[in-house]
PDB file of N, CA and C in Angstrom:
ATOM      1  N   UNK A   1     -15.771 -19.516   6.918  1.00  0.00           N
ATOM      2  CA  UNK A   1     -16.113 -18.658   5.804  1.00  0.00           C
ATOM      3  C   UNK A   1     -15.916 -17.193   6.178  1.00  0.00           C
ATOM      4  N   UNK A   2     -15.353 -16.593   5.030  1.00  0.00           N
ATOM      5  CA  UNK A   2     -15.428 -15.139   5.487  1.00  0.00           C
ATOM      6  C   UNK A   2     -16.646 -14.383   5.128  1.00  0.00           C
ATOM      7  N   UNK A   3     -16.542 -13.014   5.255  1.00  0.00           N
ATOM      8  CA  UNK A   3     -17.879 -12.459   5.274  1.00  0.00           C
ATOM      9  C   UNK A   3     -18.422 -12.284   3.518  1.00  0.00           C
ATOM     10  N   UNK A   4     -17.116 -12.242   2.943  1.00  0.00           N
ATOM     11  CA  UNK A   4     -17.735 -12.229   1.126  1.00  0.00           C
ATOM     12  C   UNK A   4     -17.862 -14.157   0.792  1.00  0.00           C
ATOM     13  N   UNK A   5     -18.219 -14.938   1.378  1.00  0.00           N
ATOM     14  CA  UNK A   5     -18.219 -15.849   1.591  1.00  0.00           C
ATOM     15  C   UNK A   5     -17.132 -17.221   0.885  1.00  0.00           C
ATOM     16  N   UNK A   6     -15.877 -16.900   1.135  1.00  0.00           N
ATOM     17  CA  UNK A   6     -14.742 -17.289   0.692  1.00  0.00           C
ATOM     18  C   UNK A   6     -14.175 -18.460   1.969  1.00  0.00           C
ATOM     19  N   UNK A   7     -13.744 -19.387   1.431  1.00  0.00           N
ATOM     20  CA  UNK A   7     -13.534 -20.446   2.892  1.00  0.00           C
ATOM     21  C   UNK A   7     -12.223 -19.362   3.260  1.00  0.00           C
ATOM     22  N   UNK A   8     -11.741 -19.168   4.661  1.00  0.00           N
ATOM     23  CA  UNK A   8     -10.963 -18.886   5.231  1.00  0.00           C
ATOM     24  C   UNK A   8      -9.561 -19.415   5.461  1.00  0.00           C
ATOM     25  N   UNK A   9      -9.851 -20.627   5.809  1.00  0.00           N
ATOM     26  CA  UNK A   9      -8.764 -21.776   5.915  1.00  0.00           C
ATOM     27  C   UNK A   9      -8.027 -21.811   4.039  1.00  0.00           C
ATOM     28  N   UNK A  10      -9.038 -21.941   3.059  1.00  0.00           N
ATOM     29  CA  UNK A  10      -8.605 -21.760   1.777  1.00  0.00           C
ATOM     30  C   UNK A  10      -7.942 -20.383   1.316  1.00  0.00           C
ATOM     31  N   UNK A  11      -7.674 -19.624   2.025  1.00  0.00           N
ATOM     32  CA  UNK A  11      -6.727 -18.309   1.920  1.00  0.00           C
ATOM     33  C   UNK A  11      -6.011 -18.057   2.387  1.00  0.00           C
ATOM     34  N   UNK A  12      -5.506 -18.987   3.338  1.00  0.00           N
ATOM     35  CA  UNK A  12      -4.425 -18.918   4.509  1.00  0.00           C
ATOM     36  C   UNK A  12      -3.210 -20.173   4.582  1.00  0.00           C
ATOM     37  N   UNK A  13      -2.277 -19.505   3.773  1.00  0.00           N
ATOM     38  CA  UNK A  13      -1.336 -20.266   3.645  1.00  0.00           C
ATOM     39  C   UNK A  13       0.003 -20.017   4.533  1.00  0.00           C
ATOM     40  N   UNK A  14       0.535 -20.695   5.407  1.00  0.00           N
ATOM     41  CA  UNK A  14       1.210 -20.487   5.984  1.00  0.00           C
ATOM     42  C   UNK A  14       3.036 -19.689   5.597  1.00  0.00           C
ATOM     43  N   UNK A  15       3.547 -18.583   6.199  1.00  0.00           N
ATOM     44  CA  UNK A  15       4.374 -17.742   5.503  1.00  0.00           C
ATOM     45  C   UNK A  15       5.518 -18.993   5.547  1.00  0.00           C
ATOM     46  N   UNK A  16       5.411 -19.097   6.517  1.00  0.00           N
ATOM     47  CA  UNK A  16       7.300 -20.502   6.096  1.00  0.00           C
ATOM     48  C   UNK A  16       6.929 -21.999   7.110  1.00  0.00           C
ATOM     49  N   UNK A  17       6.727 -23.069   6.023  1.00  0.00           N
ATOM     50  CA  UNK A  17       6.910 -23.577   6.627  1.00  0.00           C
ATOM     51  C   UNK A  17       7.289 -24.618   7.371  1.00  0.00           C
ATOM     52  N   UNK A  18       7.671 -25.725   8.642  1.00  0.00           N
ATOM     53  CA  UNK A  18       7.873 -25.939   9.189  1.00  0.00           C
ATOM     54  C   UNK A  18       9.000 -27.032   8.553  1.00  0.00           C
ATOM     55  N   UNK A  19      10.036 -27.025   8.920  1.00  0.00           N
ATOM     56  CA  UNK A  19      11.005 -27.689   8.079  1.00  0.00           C
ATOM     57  C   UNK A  19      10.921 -30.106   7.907  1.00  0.00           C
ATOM     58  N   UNK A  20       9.815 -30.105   8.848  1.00  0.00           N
ATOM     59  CA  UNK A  20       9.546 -31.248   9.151  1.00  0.00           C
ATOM     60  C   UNK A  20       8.088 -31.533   7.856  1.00  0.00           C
ATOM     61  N   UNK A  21       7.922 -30.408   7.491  1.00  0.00           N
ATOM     62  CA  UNK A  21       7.219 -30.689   6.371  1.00  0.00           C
ATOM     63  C   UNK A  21       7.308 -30.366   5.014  1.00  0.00           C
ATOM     64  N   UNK A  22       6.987 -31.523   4.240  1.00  0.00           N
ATOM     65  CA  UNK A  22       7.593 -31.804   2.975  1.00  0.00           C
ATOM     66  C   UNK A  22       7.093 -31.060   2.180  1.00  0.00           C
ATOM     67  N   UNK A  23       7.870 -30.868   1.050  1.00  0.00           N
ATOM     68  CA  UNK A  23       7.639 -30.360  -0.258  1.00  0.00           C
ATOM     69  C   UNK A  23       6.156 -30.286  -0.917  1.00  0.00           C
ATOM     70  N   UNK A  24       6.009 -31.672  -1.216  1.00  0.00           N
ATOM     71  CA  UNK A  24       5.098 -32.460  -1.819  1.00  0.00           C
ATOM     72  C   UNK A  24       3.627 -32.009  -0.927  1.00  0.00           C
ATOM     73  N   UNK A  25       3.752 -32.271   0.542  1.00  0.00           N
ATOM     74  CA  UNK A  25       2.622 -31.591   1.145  1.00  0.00           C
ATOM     75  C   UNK A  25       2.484 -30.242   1.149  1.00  0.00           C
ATOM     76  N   UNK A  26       3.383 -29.136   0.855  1.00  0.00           N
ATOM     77  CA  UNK A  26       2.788 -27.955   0.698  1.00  0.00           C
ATOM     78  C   UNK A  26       2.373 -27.901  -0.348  1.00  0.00           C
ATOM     79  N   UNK A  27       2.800 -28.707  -1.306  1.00  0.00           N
ATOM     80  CA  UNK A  27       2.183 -28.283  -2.710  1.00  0.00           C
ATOM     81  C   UNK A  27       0.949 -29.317  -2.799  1.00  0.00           C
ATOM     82  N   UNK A  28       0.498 -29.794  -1.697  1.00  0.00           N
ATOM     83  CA  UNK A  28      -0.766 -30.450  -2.081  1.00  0.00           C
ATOM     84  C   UNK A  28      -1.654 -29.879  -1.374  1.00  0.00           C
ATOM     85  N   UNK A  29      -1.348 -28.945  -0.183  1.00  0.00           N
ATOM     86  CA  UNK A  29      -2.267 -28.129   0.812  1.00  0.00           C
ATOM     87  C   UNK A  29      -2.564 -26.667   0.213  1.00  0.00           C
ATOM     88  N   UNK A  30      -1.668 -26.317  -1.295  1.00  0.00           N
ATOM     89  CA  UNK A  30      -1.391 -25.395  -1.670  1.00  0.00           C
ATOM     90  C   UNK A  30      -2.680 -25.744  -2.968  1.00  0.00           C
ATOM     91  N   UNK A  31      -3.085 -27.018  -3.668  1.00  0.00           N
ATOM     92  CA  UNK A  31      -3.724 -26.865  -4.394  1.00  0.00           C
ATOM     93  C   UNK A  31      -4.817 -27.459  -3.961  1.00  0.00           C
ATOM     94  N   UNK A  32      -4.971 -28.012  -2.755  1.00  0.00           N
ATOM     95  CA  UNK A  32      -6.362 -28.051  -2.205  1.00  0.00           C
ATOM     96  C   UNK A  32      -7.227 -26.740  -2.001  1.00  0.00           C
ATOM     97  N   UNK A  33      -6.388 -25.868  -1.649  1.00  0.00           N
ATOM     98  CA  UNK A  33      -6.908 -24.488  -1.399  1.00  0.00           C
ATOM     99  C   UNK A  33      -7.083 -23.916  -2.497  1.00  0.00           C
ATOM    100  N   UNK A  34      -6.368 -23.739  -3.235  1.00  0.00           N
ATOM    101  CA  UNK A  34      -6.384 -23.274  -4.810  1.00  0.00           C
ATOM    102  C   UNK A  34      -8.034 -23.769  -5.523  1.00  0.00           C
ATOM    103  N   UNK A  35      -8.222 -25.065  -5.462  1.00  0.00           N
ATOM    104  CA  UNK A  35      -9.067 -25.531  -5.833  1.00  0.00           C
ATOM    105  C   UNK A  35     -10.610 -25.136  -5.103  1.00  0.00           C
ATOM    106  N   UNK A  36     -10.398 -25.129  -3.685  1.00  0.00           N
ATOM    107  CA  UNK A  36     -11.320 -24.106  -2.842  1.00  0.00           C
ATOM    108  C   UNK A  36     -11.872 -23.047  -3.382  1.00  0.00           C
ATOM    109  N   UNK A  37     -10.968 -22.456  -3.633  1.00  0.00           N
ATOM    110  CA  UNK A  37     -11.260 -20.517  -4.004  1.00  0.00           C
ATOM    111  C   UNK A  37     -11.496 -20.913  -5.555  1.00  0.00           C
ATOM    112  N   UNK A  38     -11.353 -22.009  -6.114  1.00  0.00           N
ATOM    113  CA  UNK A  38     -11.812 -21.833  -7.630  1.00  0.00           C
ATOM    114  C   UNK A  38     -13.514 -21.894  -7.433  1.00  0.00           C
ATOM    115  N   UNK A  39     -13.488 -22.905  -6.642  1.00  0.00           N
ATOM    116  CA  UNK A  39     -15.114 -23.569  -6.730  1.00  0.00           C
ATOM    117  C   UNK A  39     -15.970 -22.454  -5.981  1.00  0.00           C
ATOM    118  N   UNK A  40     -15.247 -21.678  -5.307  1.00  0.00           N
ATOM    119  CA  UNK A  40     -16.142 -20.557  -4.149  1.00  0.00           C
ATOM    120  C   UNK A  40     -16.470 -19.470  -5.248  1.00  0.00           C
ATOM    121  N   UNK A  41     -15.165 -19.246  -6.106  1.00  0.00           N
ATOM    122  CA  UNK A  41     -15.593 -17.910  -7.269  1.00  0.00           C
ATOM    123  C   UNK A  41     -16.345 -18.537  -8.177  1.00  0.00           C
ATOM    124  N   UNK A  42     -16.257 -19.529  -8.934  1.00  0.00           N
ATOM    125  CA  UNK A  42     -16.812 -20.294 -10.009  1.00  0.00           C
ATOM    126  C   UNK A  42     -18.759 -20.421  -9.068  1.00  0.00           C
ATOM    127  N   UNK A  43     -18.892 -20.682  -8.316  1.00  0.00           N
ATOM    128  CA  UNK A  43     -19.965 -20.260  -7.426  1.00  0.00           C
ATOM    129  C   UNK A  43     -20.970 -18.947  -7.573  1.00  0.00           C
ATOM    130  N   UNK A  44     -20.260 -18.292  -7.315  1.00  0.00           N
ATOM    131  CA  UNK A  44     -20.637 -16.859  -7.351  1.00  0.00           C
ATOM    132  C   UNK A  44     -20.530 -16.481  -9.239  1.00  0.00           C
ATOM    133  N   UNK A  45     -20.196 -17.040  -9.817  1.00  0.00           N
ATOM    134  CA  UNK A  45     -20.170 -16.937 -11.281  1.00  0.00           C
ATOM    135  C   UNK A  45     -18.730 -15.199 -11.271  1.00  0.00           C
ATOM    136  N   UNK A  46     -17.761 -15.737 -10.967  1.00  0.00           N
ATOM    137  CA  UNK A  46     -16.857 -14.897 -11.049  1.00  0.00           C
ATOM    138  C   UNK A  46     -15.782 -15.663 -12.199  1.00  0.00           C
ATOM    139  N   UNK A  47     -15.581 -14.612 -13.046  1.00  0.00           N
ATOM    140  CA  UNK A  47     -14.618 -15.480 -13.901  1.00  0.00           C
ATOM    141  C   UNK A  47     -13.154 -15.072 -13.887  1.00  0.00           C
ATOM    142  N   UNK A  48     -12.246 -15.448 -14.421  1.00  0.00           N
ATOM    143  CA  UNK A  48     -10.504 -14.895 -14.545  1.00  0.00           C
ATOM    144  C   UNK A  48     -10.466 -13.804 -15.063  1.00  0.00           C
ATOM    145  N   UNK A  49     -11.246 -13.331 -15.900  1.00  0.00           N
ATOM    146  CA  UNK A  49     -11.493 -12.029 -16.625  1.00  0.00           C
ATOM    147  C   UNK A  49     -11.833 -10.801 -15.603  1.00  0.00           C
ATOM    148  N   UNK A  50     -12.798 -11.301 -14.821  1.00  0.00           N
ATOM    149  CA  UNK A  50     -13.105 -10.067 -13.319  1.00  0.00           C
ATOM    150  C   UNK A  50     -12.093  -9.892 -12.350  1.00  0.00           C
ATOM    151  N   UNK A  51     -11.439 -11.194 -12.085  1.00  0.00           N
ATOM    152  CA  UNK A  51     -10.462 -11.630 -11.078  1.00  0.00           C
ATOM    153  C   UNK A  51      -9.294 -10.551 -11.450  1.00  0.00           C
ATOM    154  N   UNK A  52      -8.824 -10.635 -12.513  1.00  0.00           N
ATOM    155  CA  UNK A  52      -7.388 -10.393 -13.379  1.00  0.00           C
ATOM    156  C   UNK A  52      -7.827  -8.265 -13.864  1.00  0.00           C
ATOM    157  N   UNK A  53      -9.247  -8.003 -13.913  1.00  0.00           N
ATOM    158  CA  UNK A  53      -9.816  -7.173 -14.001  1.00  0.00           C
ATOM    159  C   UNK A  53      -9.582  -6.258 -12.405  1.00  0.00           C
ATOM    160  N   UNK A  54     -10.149  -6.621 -11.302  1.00  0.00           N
ATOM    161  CA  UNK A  54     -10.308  -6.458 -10.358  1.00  0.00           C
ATOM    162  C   UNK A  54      -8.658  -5.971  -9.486  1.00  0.00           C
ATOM    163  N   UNK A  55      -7.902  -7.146 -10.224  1.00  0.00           N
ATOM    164  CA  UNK A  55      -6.390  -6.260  -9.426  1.00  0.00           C
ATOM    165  C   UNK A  55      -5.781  -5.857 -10.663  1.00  0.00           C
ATOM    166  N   UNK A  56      -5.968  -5.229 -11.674  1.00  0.00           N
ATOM    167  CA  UNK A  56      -5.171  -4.192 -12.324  1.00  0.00           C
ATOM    168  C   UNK A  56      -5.602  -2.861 -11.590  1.00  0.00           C
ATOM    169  N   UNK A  57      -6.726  -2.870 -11.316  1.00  0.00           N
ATOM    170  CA  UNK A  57      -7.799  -1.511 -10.736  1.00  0.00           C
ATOM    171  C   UNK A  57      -7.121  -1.490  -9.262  1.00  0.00           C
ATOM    172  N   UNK A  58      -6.706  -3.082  -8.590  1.00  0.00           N
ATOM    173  CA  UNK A  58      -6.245  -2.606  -7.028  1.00  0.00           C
ATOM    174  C   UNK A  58      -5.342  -1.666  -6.952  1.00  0.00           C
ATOM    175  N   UNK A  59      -4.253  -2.453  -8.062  1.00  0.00           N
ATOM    176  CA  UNK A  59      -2.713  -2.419  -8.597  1.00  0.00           C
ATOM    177  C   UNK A  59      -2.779  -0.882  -8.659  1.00  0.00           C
ATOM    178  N   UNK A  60      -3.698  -0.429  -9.352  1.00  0.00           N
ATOM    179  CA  UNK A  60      -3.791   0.951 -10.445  1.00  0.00           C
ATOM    180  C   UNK A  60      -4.129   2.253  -8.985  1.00  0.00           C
ATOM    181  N   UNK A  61      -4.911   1.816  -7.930  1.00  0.00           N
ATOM    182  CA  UNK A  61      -5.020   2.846  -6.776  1.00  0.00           C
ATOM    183  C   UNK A  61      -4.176   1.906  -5.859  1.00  0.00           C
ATOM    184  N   UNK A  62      -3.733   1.562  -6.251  1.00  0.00           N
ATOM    185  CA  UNK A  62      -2.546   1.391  -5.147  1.00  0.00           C
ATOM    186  C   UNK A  62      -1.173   2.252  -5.554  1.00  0.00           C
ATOM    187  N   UNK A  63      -0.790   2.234  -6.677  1.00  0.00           N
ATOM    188  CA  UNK A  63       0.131   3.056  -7.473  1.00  0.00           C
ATOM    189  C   UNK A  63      -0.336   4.437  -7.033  1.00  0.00           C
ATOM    190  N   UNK A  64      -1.063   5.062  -7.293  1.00  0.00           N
ATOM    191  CA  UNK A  64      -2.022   6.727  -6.970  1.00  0.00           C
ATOM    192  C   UNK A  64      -1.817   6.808  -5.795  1.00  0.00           C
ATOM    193  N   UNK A  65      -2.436   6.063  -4.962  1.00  0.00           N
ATOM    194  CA  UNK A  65      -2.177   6.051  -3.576  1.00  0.00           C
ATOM    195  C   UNK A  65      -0.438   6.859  -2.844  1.00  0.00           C
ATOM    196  N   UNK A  66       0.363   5.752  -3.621  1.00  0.00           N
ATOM    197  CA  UNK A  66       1.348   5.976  -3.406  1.00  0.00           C
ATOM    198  C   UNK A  66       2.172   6.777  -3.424  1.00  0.00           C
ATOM    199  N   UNK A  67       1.749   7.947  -4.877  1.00  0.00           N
ATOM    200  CA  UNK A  67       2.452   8.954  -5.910  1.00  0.00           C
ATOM    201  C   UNK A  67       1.911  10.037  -4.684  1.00  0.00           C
ATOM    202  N   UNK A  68       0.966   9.776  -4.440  1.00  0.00           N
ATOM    203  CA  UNK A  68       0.337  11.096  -3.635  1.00  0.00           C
ATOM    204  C   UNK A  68       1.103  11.073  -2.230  1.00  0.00           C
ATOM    205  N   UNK A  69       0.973   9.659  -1.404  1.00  0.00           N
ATOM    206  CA  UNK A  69       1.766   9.920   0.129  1.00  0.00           C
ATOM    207  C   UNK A  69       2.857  10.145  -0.253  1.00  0.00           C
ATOM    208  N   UNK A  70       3.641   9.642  -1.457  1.00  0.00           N
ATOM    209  CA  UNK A  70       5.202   9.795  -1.123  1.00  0.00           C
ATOM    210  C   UNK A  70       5.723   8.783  -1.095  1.00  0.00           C
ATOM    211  N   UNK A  71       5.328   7.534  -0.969  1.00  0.00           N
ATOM    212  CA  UNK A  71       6.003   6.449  -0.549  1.00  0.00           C
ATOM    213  C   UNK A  71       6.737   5.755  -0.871  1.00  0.00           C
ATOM    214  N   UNK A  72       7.640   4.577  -1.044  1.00  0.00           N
ATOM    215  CA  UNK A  72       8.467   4.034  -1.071  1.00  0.00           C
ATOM    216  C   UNK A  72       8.258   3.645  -2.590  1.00  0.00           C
ATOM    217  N   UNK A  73       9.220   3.812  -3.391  1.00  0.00           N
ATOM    218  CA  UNK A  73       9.170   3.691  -4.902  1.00  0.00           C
ATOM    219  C   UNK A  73       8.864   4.602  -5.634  1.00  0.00           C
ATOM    220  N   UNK A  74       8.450   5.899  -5.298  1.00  0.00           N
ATOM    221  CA  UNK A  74       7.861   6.944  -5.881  1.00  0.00           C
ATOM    222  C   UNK A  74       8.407   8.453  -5.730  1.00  0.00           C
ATOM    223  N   UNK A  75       8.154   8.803  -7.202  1.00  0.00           N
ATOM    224  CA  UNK A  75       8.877  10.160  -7.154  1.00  0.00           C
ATOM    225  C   UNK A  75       8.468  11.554  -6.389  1.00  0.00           C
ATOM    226  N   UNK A  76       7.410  11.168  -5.826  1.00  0.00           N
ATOM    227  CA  UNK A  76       7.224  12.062  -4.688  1.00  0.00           C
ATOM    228  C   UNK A  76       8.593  11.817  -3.486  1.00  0.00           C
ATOM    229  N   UNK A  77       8.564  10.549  -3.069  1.00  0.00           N
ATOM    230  CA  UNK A  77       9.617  10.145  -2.149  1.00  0.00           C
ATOM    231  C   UNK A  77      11.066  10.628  -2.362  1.00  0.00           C
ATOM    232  N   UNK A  78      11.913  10.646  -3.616  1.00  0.00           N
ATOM    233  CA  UNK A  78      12.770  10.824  -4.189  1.00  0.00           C
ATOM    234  C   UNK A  78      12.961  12.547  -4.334  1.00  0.00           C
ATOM    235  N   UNK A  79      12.361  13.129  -4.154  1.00  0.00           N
ATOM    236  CA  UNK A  79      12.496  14.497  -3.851  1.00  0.00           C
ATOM    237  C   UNK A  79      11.695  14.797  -2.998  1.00  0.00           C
ATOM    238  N   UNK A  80      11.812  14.522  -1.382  1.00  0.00           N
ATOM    239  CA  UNK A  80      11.715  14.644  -0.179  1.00  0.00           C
ATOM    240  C   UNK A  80      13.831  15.048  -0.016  1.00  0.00           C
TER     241      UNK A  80
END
């Protein structure tokens, strides 16, 4: 468990993988976990509405963030 109490193993999906394993098992290790993090938020009484709420706002200072360093995609960067 992590510290906002989310299973760990249920957030950690492997980036590529292993060519000896099948299709069918990532997509069943993919909705075991899925199903994890439903029952951990559904728990905590978190709904799709907060979830979907929560990263427009990441999305939204992550964009700001960006305009201000300069960074990659942004018109600060583009007139450097």
């Amino acid at each position: 468990m992590t510290e906002n109490g989310l299973d760990r193993e249920a957030m950690s999906v492997p980036s590529e993988p292993s060519d000896a394993e099948s299709m069918e098992e990532r997509r069943r290790r993919f909705l075991v976990a899925s199903e994890k993090v439903r029952r951990a938020l559904e728990a905590r009484g978190v709904t799709e509405e907060d979830v979907q709420r929560d990263f427009e706002a990441w999305r939204e200072a992550r964009r700001r963030n960006r305009e201000i360093s300069g960074g990659p995609g942004t018109s600060a960067a583009s007139r450097s």
